[in-house]
N, C-alpha and C. Protein backbone atom coordinates (compact mmCIF):
# COMPACT_ATOMS: atom_id res chain seq x y z
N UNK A 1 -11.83 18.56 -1.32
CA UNK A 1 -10.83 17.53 -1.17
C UNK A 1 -10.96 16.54 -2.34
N UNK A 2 -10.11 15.78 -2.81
CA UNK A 2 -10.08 14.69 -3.68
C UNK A 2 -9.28 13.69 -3.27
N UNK A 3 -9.95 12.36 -4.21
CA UNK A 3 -9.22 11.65 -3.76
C UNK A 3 -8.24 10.83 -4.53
N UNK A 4 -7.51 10.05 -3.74
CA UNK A 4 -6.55 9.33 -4.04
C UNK A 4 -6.18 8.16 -3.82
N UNK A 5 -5.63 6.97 -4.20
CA UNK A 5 -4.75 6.16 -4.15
C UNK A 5 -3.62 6.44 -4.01
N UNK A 6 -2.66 5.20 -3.02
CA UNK A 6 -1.31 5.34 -3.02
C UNK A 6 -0.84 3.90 -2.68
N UNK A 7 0.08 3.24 -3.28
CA UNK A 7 0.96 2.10 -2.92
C UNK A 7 2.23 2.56 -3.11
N UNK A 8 2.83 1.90 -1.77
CA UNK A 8 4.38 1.92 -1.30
C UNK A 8 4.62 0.46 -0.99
N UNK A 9 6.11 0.73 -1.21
CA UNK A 9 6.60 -0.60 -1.18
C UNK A 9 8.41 -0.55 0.01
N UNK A 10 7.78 -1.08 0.43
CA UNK A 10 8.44 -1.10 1.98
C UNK A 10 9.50 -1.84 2.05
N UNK A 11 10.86 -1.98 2.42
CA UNK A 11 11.85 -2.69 2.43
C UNK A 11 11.80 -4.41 2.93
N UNK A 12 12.36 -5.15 2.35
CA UNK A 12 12.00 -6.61 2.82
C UNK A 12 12.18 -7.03 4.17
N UNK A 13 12.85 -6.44 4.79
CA UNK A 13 14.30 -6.76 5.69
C UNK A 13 12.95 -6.19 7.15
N UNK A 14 12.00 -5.73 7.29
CA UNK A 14 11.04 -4.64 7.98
C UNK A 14 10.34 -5.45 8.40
N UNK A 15 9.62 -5.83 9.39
CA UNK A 15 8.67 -6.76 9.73
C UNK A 15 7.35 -6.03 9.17
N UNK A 16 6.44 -7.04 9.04
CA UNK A 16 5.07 -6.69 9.24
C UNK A 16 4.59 -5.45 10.16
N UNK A 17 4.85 -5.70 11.22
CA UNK A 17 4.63 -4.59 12.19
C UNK A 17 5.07 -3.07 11.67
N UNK A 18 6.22 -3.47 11.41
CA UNK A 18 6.96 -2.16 11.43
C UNK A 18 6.29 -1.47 9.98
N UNK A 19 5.35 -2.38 9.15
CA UNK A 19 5.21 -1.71 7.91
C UNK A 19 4.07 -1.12 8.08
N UNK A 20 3.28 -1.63 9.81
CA UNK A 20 2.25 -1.37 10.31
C UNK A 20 2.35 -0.22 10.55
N UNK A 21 3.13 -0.10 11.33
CA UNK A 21 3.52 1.24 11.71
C UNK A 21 4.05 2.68 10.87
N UNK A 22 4.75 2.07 9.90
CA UNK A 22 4.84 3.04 8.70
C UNK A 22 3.05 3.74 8.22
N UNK A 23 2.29 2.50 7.75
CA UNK A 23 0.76 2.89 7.70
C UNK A 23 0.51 4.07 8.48
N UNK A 24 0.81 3.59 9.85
CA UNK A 24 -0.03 4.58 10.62
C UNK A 24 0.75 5.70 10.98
N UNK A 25 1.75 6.25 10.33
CA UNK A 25 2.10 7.62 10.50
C UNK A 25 1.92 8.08 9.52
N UNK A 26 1.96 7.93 8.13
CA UNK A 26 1.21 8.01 6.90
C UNK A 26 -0.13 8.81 7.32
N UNK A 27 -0.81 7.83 7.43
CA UNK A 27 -2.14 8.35 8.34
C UNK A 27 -2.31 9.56 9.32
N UNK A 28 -1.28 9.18 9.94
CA UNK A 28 -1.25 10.51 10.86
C UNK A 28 -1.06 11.68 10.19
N UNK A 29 -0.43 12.05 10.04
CA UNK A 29 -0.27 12.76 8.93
C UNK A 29 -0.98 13.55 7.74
N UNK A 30 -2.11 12.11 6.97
CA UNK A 30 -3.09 12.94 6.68
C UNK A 30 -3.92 13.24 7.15
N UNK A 31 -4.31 12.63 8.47
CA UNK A 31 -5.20 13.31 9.75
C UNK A 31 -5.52 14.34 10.31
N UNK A 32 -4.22 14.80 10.37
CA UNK A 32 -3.60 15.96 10.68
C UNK A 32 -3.79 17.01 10.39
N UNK A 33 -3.91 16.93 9.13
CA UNK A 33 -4.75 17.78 8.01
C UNK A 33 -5.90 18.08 7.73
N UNK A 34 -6.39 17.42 7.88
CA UNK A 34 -8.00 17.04 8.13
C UNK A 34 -8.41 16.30 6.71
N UNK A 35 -7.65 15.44 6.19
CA UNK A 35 -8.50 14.66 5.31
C UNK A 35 -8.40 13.30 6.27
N UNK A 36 -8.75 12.15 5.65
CA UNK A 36 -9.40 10.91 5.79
C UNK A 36 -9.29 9.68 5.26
N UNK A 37 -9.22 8.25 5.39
CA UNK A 37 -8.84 7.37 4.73
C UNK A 37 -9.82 6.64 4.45
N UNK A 38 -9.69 6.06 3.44
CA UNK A 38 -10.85 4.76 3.47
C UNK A 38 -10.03 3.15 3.61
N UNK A 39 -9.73 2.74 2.71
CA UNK A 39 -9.40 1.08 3.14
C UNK A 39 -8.02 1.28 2.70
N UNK A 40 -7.45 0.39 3.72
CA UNK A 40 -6.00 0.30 3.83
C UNK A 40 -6.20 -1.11 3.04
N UNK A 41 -4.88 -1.93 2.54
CA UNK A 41 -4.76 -3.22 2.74
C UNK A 41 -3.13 -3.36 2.19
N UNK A 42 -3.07 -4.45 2.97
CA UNK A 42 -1.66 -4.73 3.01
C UNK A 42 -1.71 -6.26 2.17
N UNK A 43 -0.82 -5.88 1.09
CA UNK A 43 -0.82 -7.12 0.05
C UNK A 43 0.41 -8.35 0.30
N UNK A 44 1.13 -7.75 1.18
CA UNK A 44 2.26 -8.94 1.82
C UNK A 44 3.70 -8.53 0.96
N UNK A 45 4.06 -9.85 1.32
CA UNK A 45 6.16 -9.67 0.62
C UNK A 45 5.45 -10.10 -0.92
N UNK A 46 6.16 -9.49 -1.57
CA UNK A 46 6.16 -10.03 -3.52
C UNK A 46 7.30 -9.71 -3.29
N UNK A 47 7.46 -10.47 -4.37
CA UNK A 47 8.92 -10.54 -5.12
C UNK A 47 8.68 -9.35 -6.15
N UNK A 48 10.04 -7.91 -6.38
CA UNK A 48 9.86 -7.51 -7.39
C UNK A 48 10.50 -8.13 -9.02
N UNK A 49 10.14 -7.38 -9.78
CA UNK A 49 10.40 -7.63 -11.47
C UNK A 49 11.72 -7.31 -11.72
N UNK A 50 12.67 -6.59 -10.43
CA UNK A 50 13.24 -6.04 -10.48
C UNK A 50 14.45 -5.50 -9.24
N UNK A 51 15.54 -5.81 -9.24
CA UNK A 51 16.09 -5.18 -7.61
C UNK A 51 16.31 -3.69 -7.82
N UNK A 52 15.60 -3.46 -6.43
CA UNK A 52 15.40 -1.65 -6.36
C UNK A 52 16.38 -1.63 -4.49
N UNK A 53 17.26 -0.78 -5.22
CA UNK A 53 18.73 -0.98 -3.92
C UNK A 53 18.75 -1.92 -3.31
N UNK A 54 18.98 -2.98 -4.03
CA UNK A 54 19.60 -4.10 -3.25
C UNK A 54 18.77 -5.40 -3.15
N UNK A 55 17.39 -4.90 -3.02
CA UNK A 55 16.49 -5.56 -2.35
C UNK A 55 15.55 -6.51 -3.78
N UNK A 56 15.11 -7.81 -3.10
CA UNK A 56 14.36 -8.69 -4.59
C UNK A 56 13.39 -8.28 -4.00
N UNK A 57 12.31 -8.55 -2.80
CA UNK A 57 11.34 -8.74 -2.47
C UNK A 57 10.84 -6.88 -1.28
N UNK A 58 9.61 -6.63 -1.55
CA UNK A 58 9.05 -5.72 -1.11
C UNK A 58 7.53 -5.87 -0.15
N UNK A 59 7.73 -5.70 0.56
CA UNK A 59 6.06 -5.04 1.54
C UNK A 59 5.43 -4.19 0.62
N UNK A 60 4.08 -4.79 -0.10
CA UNK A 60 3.12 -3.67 -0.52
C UNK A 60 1.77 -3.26 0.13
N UNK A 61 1.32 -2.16 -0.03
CA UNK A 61 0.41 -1.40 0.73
C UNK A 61 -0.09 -0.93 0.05
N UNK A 62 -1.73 -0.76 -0.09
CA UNK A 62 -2.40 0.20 -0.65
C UNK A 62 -3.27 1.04 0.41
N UNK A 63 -3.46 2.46 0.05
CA UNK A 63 -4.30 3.43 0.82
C UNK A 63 -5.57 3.84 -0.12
N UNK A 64 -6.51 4.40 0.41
CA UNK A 64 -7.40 4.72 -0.02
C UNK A 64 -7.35 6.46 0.44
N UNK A 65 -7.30 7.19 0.06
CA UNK A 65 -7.13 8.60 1.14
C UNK A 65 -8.24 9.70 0.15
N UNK A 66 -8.56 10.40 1.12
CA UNK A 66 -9.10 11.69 0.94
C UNK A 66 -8.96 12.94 1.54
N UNK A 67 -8.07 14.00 0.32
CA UNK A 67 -7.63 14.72 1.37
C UNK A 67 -6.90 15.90 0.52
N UNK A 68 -6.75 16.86 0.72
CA UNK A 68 -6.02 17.87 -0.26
C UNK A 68 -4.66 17.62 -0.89
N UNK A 69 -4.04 18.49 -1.44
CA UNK A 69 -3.01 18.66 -2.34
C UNK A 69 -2.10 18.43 -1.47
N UNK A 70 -1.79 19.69 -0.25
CA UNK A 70 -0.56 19.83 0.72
C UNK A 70 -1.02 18.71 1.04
N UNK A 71 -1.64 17.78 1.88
CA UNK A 71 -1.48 16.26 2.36
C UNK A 71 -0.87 15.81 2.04
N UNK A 72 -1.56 15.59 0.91
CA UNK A 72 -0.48 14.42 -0.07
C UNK A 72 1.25 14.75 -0.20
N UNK A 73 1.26 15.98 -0.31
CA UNK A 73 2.91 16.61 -0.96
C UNK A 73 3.81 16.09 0.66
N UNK A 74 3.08 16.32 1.90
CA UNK A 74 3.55 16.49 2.69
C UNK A 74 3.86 14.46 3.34
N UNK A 75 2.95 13.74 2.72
CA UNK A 75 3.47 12.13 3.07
C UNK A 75 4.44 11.95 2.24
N UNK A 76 3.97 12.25 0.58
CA UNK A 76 4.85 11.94 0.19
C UNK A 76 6.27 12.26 0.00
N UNK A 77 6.50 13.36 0.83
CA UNK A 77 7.57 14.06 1.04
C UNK A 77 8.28 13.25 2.15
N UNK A 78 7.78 12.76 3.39
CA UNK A 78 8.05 11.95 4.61
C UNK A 78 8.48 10.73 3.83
N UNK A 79 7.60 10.17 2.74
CA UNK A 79 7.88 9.03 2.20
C UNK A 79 9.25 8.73 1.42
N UNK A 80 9.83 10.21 0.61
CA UNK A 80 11.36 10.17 0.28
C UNK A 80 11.86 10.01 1.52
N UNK A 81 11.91 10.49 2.73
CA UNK A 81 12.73 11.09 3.40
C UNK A 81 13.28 9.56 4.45
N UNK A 82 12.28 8.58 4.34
CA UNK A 82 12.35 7.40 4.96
C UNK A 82 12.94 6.06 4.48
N UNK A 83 13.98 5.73 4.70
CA UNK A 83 14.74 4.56 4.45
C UNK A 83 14.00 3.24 3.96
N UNK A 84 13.22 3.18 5.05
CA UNK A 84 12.36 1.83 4.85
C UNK A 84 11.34 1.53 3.24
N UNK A 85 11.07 2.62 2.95
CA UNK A 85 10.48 3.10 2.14
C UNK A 85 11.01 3.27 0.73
N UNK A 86 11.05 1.93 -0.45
CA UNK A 86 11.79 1.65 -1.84
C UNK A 86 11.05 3.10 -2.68
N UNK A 87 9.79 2.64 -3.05
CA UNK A 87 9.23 3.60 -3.87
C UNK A 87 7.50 3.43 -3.42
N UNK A 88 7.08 4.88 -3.93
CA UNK A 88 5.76 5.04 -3.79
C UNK A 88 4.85 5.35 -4.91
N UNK A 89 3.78 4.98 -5.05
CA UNK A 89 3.00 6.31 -6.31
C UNK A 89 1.75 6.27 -5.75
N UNK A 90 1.42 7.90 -5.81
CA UNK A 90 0.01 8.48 -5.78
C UNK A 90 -0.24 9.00 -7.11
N UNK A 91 -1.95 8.45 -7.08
CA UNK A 91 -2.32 8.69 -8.36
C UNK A 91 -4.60 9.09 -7.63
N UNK A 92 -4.48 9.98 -8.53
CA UNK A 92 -5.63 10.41 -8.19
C UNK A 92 -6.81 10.04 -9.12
N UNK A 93 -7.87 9.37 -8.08
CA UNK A 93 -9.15 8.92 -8.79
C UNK A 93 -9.91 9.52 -8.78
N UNK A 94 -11.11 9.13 -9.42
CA UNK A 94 -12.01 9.90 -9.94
C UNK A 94 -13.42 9.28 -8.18
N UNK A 95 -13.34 7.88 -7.38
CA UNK A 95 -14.29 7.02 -6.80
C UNK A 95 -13.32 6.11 -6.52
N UNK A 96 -13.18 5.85 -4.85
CA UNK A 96 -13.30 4.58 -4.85
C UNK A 96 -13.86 3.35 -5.04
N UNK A 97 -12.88 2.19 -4.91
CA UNK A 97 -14.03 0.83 -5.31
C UNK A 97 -14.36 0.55 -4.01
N UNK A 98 -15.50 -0.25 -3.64
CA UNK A 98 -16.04 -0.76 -2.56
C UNK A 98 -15.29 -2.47 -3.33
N UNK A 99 -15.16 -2.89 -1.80
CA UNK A 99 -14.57 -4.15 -1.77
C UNK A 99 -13.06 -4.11 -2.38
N UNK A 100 -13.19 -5.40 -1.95
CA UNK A 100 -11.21 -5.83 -2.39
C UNK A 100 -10.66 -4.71 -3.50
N UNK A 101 -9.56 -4.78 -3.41
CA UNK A 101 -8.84 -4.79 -4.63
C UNK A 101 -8.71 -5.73 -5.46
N UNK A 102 -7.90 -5.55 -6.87
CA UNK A 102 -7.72 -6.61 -7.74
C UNK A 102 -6.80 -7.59 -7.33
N UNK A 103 -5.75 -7.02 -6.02
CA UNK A 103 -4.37 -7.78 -5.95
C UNK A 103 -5.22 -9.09 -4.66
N UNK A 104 -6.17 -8.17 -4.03
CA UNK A 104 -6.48 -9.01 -2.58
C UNK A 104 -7.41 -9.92 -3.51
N UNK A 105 -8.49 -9.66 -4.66
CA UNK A 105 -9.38 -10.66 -5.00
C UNK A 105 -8.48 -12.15 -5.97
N UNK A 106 -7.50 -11.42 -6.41
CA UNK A 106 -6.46 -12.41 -6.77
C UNK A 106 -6.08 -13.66 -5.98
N UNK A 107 -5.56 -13.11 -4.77
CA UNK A 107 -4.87 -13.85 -4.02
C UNK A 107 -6.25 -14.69 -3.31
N UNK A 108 -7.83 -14.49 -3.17
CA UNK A 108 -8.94 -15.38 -2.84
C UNK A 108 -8.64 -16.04 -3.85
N UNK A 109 -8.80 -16.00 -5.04
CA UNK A 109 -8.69 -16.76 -6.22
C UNK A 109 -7.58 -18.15 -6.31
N UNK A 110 -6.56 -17.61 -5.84
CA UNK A 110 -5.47 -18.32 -5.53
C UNK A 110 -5.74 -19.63 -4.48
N UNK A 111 -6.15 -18.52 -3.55
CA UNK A 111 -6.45 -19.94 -1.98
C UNK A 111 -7.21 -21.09 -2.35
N UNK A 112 -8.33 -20.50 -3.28
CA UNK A 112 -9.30 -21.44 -3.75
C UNK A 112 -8.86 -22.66 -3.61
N UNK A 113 -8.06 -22.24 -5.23
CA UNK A 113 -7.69 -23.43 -6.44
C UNK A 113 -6.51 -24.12 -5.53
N UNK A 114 -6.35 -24.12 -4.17
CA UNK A 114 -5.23 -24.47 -3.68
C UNK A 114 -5.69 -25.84 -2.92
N UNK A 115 -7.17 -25.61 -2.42
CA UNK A 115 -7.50 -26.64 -1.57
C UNK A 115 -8.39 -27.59 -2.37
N UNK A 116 -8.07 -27.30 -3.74
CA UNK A 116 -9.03 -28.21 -4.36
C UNK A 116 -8.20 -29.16 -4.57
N UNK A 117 -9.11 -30.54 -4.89
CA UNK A 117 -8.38 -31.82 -4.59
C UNK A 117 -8.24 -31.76 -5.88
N UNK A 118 -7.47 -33.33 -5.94
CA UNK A 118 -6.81 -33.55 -7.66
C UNK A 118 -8.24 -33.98 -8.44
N UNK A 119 -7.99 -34.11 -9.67
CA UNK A 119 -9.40 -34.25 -10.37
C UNK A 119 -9.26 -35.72 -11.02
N UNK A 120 -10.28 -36.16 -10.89
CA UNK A 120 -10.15 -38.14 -11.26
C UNK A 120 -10.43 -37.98 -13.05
């Protein structure tokens, strides 16, 4: 098996939940199969660079997965086939990272500098 990364970007208009739920048939799916996930995380609404049908702002998601070829062909195949669902990319690594991502250690970074008081 090898592994992979994948972020999708989920329609604005979708609740949280429902992008929850997208996750977890994703999952199912590669379950199914018998590969495996490692860390999910859900990066929230961004605004894109760009309107992709219609839409400014997107639900992003990252997966961590491990799992064969047909897996993958077979989400990301579910993943055209689903409305909610703007665009996706899988891209295959060599190791996952332990801990955050760059987008989640960002956004700590962010909270920081937010509660800091003004400077005399």
């Amino acid at each position: 098996m090898a592994l992979y990364e994948t972020v999708f970007l989920a329609r604005q208009d979708v609740s949280a939940q429902q992008v929850d739920a997208l996750t977890e048939q994703f999952k199912a799916i590669i379950e199914e199969t018998g590969g495996s996930f490692g860390k999910t995380e859900y990066w929230g609404l961004k605004t894109l660079a760009y309107r992709i049908n219609k839409n400014r702002k997107a639900h992003y998601v990252l997966m961590d997965i491990d799992a064969g070829h047909d897996a993958i062909s077979e989400m990301e195949r579910q993943m055209r086939l689903n409305e909610d669902v703007l665009r996706y990319m899988t891209v295959r690594v060599e190791g996952h990272d332990e801990g955050p991502s760059a987008m989640m250690q960002k956004r700590d970074r962010d909270d920081r500098r937010g509660k800091r008081g003004p400077r005399d």
